[in-house]
Structure formats: structure tokens, C-alpha cells
N, C-alpha and C. Protein backbone atom coordinates (compact mmCIF):
# COMPACT_ATOMS: atom_id res chain seq x y z
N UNK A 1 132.58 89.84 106.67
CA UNK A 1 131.45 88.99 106.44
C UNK A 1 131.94 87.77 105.67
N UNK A 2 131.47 86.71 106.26
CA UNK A 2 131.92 85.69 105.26
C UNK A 2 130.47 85.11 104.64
N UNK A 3 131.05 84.36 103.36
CA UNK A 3 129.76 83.73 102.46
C UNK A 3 129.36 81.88 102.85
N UNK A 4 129.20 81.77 102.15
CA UNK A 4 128.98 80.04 102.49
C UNK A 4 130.44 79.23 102.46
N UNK A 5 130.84 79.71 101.83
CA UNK A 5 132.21 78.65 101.62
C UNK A 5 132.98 78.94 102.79
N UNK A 6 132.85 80.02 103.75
CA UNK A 6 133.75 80.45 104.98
C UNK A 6 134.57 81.29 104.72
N UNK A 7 134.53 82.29 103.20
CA UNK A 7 135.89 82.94 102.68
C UNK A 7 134.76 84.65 102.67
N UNK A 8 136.24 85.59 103.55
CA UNK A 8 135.83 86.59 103.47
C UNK A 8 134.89 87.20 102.35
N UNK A 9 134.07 88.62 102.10
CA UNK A 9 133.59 88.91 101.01
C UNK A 9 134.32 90.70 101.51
N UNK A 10 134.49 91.19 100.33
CA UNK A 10 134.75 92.39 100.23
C UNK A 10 133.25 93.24 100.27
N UNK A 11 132.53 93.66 101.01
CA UNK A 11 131.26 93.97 101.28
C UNK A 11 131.63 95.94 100.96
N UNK A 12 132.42 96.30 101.32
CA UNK A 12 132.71 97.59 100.76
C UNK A 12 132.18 98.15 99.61
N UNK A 13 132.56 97.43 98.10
CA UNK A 13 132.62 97.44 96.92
C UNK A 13 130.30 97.15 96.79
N UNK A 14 130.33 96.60 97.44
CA UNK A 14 128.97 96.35 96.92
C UNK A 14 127.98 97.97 97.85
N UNK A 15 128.13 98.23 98.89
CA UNK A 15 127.96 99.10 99.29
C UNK A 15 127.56 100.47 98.73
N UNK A 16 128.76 100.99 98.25
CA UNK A 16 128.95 102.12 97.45
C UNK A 16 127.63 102.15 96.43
N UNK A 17 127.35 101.05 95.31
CA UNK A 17 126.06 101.34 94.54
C UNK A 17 124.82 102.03 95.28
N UNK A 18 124.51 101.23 96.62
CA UNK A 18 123.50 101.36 97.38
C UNK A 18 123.19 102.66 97.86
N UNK A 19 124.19 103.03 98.53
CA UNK A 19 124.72 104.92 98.28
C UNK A 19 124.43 105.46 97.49
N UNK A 20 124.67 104.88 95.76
CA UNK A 20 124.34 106.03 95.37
C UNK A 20 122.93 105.85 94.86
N UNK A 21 122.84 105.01 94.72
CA UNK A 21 120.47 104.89 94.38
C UNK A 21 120.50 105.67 95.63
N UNK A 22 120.90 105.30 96.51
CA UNK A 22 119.69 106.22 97.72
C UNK A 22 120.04 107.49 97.75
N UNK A 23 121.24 108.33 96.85
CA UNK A 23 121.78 109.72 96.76
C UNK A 23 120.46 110.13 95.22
N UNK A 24 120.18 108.81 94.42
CA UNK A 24 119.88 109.50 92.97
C UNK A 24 118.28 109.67 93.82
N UNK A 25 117.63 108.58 94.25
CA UNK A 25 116.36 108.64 94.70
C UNK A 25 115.97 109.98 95.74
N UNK A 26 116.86 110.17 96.35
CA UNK A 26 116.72 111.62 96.89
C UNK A 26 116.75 112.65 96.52
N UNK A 27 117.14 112.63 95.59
CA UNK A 27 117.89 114.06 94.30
C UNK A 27 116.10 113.90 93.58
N UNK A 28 116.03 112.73 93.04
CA UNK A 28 114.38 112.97 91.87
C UNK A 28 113.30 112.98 92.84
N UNK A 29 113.53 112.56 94.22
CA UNK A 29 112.03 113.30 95.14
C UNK A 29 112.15 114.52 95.19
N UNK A 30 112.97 115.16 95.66
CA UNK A 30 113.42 116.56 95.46
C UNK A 30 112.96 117.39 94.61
N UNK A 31 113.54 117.08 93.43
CA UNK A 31 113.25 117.39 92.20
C UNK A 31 111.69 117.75 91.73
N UNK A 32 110.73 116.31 92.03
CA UNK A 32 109.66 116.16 92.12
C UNK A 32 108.69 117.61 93.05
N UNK A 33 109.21 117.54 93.96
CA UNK A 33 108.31 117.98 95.26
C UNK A 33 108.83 119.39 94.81
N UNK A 34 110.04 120.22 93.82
CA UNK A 34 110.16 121.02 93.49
C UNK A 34 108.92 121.64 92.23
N UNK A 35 109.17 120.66 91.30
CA UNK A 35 108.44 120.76 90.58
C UNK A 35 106.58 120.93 90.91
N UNK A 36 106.34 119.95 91.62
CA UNK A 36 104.94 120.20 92.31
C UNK A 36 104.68 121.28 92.74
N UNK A 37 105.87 121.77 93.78
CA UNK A 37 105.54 122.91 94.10
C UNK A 37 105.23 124.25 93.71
N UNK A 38 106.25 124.58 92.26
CA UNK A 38 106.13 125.52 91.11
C UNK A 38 104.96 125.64 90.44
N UNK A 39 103.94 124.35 90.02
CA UNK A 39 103.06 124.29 89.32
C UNK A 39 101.69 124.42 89.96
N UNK A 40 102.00 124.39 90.98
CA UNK A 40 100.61 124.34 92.12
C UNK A 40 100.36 126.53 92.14
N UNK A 41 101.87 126.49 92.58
CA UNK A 41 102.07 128.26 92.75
C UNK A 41 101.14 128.57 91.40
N UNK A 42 101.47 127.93 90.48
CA UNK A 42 101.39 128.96 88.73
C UNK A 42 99.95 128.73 88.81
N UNK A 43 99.04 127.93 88.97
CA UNK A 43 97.83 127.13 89.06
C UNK A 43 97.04 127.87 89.90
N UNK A 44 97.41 128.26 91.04
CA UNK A 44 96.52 129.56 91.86
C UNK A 44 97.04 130.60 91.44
N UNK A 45 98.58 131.05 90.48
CA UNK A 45 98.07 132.71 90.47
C UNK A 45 96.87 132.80 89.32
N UNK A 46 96.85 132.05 87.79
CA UNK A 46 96.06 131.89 87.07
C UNK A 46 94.87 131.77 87.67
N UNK A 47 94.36 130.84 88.44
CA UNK A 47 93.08 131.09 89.09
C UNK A 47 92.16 132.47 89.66
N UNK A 48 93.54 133.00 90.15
CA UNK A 48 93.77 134.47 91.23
C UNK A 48 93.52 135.69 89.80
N UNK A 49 94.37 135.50 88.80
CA UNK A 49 94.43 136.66 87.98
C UNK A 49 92.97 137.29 87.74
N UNK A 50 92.07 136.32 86.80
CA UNK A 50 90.94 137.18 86.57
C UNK A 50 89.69 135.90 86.30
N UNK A 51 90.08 134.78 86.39
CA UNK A 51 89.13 133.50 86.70
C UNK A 51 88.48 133.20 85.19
N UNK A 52 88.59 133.85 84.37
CA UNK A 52 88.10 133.75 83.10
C UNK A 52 89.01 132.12 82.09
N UNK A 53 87.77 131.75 81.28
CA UNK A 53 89.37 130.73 80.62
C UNK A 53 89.15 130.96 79.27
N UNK A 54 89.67 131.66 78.49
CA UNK A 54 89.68 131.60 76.70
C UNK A 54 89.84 130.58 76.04
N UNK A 55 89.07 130.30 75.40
CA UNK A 55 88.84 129.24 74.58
C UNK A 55 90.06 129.15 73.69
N UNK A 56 90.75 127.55 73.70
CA UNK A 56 91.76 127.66 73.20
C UNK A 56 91.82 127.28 71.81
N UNK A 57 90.92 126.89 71.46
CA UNK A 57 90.50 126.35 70.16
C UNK A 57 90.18 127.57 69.18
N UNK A 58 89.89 128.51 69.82
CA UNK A 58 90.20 129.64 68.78
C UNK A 58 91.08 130.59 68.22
N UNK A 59 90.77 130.42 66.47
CA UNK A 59 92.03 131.03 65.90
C UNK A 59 91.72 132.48 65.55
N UNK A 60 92.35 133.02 65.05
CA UNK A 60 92.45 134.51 64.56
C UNK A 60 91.30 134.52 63.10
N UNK A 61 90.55 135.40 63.28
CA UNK A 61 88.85 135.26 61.93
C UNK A 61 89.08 136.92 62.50
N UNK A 62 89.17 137.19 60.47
CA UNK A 62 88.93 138.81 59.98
C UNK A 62 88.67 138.86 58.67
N UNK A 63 86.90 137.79 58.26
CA UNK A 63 87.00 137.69 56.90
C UNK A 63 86.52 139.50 56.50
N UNK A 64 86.63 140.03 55.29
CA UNK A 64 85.55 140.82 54.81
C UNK A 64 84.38 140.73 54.68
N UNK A 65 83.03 141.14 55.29
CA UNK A 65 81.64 141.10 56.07
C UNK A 65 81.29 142.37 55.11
N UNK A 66 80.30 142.29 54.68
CA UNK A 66 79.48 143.70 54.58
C UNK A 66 78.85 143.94 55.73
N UNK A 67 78.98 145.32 55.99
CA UNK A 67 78.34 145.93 56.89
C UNK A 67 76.82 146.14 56.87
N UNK A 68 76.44 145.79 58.04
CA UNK A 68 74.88 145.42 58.03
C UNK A 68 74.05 146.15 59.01
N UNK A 69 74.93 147.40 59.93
CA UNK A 69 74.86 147.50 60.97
C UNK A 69 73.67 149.08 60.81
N UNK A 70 73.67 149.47 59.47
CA UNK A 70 72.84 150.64 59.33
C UNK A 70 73.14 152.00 59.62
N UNK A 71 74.79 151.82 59.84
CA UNK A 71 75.63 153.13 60.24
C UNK A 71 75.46 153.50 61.60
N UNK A 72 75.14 152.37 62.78
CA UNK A 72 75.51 152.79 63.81
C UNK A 72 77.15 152.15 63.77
N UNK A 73 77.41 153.07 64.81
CA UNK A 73 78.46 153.00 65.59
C UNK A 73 79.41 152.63 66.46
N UNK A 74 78.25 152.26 67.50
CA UNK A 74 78.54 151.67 68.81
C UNK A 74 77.77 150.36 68.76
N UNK A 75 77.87 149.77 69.83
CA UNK A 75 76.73 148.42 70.02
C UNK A 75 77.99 146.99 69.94
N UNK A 76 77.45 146.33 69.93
CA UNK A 76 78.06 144.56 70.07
C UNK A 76 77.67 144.18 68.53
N UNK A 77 78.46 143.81 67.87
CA UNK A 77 78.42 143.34 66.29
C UNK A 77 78.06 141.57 66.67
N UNK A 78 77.07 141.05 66.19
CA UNK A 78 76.84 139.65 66.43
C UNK A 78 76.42 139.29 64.73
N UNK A 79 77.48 138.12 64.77
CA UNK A 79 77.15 137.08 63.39
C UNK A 79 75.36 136.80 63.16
N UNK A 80 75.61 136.44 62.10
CA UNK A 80 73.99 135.85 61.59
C UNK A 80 74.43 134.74 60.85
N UNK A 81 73.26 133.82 60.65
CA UNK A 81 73.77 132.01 60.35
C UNK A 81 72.64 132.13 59.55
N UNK A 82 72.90 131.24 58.32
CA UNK A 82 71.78 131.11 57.07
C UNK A 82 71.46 129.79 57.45
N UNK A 83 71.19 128.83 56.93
CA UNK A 83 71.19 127.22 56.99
C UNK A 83 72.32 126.68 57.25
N UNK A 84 72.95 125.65 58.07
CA UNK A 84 73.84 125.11 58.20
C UNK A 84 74.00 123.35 58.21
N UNK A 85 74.40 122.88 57.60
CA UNK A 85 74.53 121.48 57.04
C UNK A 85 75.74 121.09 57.72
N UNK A 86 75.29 119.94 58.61
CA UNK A 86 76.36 118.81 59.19
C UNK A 86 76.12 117.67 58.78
N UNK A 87 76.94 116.81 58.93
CA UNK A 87 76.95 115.22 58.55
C UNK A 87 76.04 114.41 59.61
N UNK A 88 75.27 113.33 59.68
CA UNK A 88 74.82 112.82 60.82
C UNK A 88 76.04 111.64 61.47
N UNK A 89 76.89 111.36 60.86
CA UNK A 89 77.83 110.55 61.23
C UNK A 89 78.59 110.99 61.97
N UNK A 90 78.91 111.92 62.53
CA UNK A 90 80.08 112.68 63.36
C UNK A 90 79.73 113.58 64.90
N UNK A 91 80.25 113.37 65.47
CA UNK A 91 79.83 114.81 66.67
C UNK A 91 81.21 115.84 66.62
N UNK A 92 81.43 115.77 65.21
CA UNK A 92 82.42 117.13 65.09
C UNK A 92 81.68 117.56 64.13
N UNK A 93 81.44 119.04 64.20
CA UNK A 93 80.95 119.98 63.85
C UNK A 93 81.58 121.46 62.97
N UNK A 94 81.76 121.76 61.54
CA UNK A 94 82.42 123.03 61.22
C UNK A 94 81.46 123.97 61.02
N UNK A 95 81.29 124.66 61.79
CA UNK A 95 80.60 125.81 62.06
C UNK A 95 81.17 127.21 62.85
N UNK A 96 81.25 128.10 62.05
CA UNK A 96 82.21 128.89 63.09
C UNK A 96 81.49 129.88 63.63
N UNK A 97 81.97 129.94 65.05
CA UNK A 97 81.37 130.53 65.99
C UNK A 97 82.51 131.87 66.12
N UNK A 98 82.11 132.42 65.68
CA UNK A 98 83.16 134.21 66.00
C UNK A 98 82.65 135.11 66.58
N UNK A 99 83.47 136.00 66.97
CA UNK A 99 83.35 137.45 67.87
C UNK A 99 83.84 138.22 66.95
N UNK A 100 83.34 138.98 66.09
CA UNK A 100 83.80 140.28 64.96
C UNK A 100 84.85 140.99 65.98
N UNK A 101 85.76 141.66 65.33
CA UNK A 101 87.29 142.12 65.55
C UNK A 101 87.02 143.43 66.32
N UNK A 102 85.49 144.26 65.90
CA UNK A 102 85.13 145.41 66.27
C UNK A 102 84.59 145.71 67.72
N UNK A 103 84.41 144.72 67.96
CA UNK A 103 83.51 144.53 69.61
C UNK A 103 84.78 144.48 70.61
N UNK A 104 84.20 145.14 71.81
CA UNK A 104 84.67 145.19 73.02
C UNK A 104 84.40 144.19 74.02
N UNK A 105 84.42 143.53 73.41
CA UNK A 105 83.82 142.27 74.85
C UNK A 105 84.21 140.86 74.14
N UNK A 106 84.49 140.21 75.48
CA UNK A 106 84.38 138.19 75.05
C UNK A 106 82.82 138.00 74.66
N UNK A 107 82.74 136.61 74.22
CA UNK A 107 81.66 136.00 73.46
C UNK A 107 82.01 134.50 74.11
N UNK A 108 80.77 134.05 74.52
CA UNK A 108 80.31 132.44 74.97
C UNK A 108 79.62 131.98 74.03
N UNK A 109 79.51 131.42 73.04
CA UNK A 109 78.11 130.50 72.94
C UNK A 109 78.04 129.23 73.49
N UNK A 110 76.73 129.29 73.55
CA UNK A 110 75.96 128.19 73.78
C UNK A 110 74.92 127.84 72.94
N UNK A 111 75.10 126.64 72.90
CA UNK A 111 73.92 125.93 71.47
C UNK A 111 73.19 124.73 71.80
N UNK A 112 72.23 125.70 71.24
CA UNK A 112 70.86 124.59 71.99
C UNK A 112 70.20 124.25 70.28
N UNK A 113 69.33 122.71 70.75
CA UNK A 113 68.63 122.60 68.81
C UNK A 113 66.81 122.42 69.59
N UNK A 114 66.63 122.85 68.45
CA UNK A 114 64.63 121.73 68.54
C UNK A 114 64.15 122.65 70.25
N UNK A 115 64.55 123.67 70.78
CA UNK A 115 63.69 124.22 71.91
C UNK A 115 64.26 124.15 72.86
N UNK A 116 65.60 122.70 73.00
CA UNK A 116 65.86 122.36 73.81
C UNK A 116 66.19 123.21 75.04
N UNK A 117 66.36 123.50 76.46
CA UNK A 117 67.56 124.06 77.04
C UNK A 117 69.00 123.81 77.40
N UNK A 118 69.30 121.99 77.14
CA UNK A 118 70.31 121.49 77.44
C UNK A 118 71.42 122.07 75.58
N UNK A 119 72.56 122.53 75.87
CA UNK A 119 73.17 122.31 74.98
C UNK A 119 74.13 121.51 74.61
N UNK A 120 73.97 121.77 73.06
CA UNK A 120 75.03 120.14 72.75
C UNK A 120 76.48 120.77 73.00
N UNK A 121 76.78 122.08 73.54
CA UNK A 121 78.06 122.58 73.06
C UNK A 121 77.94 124.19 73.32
N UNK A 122 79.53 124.03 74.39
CA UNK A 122 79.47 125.87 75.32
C UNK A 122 80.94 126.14 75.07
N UNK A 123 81.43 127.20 74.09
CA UNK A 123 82.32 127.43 74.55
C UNK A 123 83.29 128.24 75.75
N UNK A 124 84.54 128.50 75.62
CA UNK A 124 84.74 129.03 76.82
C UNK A 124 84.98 130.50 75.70
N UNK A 125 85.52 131.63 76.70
CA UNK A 125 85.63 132.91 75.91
C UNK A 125 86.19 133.39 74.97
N UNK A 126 85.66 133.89 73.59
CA UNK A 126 86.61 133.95 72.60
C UNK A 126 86.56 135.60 72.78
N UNK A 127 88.07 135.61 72.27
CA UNK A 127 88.08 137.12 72.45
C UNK A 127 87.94 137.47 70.65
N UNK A 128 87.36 139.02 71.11
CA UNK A 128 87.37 139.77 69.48
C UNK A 128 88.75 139.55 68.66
N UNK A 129 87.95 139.19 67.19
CA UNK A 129 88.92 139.10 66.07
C UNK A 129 89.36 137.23 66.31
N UNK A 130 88.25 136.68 66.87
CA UNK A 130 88.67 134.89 66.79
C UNK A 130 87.60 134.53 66.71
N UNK A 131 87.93 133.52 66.46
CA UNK A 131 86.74 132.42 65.91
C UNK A 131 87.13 131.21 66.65
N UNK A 132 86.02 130.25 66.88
CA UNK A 132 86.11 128.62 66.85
C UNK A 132 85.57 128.24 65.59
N UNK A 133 86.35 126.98 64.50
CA UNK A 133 85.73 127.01 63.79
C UNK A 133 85.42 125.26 63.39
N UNK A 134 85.21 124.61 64.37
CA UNK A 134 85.29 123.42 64.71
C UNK A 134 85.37 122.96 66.10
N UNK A 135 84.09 122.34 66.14
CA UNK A 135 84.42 121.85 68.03
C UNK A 135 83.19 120.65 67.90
N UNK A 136 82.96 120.07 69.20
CA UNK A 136 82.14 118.30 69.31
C UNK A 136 81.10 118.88 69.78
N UNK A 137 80.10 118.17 69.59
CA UNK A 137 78.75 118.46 70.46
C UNK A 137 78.66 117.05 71.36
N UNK A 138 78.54 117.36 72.02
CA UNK A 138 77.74 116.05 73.22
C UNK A 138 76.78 114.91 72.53
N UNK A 139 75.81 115.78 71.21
CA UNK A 139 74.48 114.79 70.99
C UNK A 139 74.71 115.21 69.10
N UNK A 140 74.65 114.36 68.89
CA UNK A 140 73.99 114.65 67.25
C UNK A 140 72.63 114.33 66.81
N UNK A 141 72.15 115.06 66.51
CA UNK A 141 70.22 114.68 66.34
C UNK A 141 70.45 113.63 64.73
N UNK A 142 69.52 112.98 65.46
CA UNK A 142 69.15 112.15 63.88
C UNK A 142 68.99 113.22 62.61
N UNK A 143 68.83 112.52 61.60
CA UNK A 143 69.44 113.06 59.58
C UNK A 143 68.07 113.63 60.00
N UNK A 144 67.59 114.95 59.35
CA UNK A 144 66.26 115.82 58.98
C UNK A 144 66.96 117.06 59.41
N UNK A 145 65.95 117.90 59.54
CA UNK A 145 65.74 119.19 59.21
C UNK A 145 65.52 119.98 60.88
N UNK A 146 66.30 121.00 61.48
CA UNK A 146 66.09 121.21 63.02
C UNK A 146 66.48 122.46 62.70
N UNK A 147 65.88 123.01 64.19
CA UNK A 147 66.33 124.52 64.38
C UNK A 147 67.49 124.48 65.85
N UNK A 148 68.45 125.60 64.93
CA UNK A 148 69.70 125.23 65.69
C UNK A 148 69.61 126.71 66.64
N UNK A 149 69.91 127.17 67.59
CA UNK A 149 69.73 128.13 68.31
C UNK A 149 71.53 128.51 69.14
N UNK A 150 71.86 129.63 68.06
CA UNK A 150 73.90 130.23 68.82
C UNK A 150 72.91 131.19 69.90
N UNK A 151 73.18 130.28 71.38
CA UNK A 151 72.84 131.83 71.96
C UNK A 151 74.41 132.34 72.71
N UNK A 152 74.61 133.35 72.55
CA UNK A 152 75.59 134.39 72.73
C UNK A 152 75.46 135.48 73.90
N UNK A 153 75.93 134.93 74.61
CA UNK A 153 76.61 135.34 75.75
C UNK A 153 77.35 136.56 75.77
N UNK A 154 77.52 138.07 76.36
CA UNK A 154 78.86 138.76 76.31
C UNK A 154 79.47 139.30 77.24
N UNK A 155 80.49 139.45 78.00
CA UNK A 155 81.18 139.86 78.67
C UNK A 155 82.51 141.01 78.39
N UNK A 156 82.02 142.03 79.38
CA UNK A 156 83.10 143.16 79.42
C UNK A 156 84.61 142.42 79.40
N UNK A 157 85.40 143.24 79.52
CA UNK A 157 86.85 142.65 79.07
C UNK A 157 88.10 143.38 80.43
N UNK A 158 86.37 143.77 81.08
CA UNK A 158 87.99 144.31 82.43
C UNK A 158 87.67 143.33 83.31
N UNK A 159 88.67 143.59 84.41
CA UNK A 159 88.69 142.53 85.33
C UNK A 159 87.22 142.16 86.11
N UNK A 160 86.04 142.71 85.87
CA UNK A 160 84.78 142.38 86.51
C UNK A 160 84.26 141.91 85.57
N UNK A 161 84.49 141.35 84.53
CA UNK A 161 83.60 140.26 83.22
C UNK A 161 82.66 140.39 83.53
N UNK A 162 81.88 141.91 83.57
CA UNK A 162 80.48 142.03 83.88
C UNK A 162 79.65 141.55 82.68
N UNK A 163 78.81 140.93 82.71
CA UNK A 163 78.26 140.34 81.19
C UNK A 163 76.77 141.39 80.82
N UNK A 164 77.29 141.51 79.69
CA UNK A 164 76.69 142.38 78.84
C UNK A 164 75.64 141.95 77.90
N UNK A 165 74.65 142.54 77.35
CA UNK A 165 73.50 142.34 76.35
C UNK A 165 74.08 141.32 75.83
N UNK A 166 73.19 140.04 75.38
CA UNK A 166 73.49 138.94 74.30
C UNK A 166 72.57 138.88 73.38
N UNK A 167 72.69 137.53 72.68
CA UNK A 167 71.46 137.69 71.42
C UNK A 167 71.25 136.02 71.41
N UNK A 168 70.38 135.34 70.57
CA UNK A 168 70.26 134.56 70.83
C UNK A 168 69.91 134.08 68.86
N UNK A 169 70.77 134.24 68.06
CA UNK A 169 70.10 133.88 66.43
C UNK A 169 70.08 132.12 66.07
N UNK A 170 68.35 132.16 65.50
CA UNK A 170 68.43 131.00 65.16
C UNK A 170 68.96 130.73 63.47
N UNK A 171 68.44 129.67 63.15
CA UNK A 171 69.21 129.14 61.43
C UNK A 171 67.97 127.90 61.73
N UNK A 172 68.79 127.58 60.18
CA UNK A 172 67.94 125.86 60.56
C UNK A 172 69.22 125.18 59.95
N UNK A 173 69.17 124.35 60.74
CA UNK A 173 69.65 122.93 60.59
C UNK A 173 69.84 121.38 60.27
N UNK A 174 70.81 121.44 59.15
CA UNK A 174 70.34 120.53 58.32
C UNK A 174 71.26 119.41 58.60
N UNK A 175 71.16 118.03 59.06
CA UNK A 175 71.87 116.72 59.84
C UNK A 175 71.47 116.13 57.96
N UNK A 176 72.74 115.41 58.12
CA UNK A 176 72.62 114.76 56.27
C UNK A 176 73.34 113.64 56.79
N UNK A 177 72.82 112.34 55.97
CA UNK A 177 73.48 111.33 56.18
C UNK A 177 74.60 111.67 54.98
């Protein structure tokens, strides 16, 4: 090949780079379409296993509780809420939502205020002996005085998450500037 001036070019030497981008660019599609492929697999067996998703926001809760239960035995242990005070400035919320350590089953709540049915806030399944103890609500009600409603959801823990008796305890709720 010659250039403008009429003097050969060594075209060899420039070559070789071109080779190898088009050796590296083939190697990271590869790579890619490997990777895709692995994560897609892992993504339907999780789907496949048992379809459930545990809430990841929950940590390990085993305060000491007095027992309130009247010496039964058996049954679903569900929290009780006195008054609870949030800030009106925030849609983060510390309120902890737990499943006592003693129960056989996951726990959902869902929280509804003022009657509503829409809730500001659902978690996904906490298993016994965890808590959420902080999470967002969708809506923060204006500063006064409301009734806050944990309704509680429960589900068996074998592979048919047949859902079991829930409860539904209110509190009142106190929004503070």
C-alpha cells in the first residue's frame, strides 16, 4: 500500500492491534452472554424454590417480653403496640414490626391508619425471632393524633405457605412536628 507521498507503508504492523480488539471484544461478549446466562438460571431456580421473598430488612429481635399468653401453649404469639410517636417530617418510620422467636410461621404486616384500606407500608416475610425495625411508608399523615392499624398476616413455613389465622392490633398514633 502506498500513502500520499508514493512510499510504501508497512500495513502489517498496524494490523495486528485490530486483531487483537476484535480477539478482546469477543472474549467480553462471551464473557457477558456467560454471565447472563448464569444469572437468569439462579433467577428461575429462586423463583422455582418456594416463591416466597423474606424481608431483608430484618434483623434478629429476642428482647425479654413478659408472658401474657395465660399459660397456653400453642397458638401464634402476636405483639401488642401502646401509642406510637413519629416525626411528621420524615416517611421513615422506627417502629418495630416482629414475629416472637416462639411461633411457627412467617409474619406480613400491613399497615393501614384513620380506617383506611390502602396501606402506607407491607412488608415482605419475616421469619420467627426477627424484626423490621425501621422501614418508609408511602404517605405520612399530617402532625395530630390517628389510629394506626399492624394488620398481620401468617403463613405456614412449609413449602405450601398456607396462611394461617392473623390479627389485626390497633394503637394510636401520634405524627409530631
Amino acid at each position: 500500500m502506498q500513502n500520499i507521498d508514493g512510499n510504501k507503508e508497512n500495513t502489517k504492523g498496524r494490523r495486528f492491534p485490530l486483531y487483537l480488539l476484535c480477539l478482546i471484544l469477543a472474549v467480553a461478549a462471551a464473557a457477558g452472554l456467560i454471565t447472563s446466562y448464569c444469572l437468569r438460571k439462579d433467577l428461575q431456580a429462586q423463583e422455582k424454590s418456594s416463591g416466597i421473598v423474606i424481608e431483608a430488612n430484618a434483623s434478629g429481635w429476642n428482647p425479654e417480653l413478659p408472658d401474657l399468653s395465660g399459660a397456653q401453649s400453642s397458638g401464634i404469639k402476636i405483639p401488642g403496640y401502646g401509642d406510637i410517636t413519629v416525626p411528621a417530617d420524615t416517611n421513615t418510620w422506627k417502629i418495630t414490626l416482629a414475629n416472637p422467636q416462639d411461633n411457627n410461621c412467617y409474619f406480613k404486616y400491613s399497615i393501614t391508619l384513620d380506617g383506611s384500606e390502602d396501606p402506607v407500608y407491607e412488608s415482605d416475610y419475616i421469619e420467627p425471632g426477627k424484626a423490621v425495625t425501621q422501614f418508609d411508608v408511602s404517605d405520612t399523615p399530617e402532625a395530630g393524633d390517628h389510629e394506626i392499624y399492624m394488620n398481620i398476616s401468617t403463613y405456614s413455613m412449609d413449602e405450601n405457605h398456607t396462611r394461617l389465622n392473623g390479627a389485626s392490633v390497633k394503637a394510636d398514633l401520634h405524627v409530631v412536628k
